[in-house]
Protein backbone atom coordinates (compact mmCIF):
# COMPACT_ATOMS: atom_id res chain seq x y z
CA UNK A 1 31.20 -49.53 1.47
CA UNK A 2 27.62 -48.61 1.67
CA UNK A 3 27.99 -44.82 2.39
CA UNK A 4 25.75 -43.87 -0.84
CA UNK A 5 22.98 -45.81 0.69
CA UNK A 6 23.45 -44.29 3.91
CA UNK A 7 23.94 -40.95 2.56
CA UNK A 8 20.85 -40.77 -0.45
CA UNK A 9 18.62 -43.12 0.81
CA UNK A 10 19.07 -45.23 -3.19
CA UNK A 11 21.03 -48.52 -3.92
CA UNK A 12 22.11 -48.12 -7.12
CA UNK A 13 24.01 -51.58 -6.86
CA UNK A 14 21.26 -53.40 -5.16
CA UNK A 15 23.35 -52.81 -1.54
CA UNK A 16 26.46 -54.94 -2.61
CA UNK A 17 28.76 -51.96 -3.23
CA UNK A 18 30.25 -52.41 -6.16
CA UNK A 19 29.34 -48.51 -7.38
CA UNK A 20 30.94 -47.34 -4.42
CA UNK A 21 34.04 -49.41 -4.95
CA UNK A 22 33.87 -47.96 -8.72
CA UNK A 23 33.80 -44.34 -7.11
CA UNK A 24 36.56 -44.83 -5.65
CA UNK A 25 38.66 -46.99 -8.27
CA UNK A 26 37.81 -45.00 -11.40
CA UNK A 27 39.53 -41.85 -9.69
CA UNK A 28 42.66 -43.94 -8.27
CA UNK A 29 43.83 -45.11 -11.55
CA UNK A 30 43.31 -41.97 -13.46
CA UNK A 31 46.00 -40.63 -10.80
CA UNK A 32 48.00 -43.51 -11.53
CA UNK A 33 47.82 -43.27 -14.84
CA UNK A 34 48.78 -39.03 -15.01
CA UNK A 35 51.80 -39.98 -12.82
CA UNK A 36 53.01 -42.98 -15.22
CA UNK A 37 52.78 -40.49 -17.97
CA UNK A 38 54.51 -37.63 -16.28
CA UNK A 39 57.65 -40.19 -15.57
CA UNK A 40 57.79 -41.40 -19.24
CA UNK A 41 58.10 -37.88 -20.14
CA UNK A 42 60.67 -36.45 -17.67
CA UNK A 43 62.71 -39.82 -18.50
CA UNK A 44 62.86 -38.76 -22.23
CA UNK A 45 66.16 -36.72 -22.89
């Protein structure tokens, strides 16, 4: 998971890849986190 280095020419992690891993994280569990929400609601009578 290198792709901003490879992309930009920077490391802003040093090369190990945690920012890119954070990129794609972050995102994920902001989905999961709308979804969880929109099931509470719809289970509420």
């Amino acid at each position: 998971m290198d792709f901003i280095e490879r992309i930009f020419g920077i490391s802003p992690d040093g090369g190990s890849g945690t920012f890119e891993l954070l990129l794609f994280l972050v995102p994920l569990m902001g989905i999961l986190l709308l979804r969880m929400r929109a099931r509470r609601r719809s289970r509420k009578p």
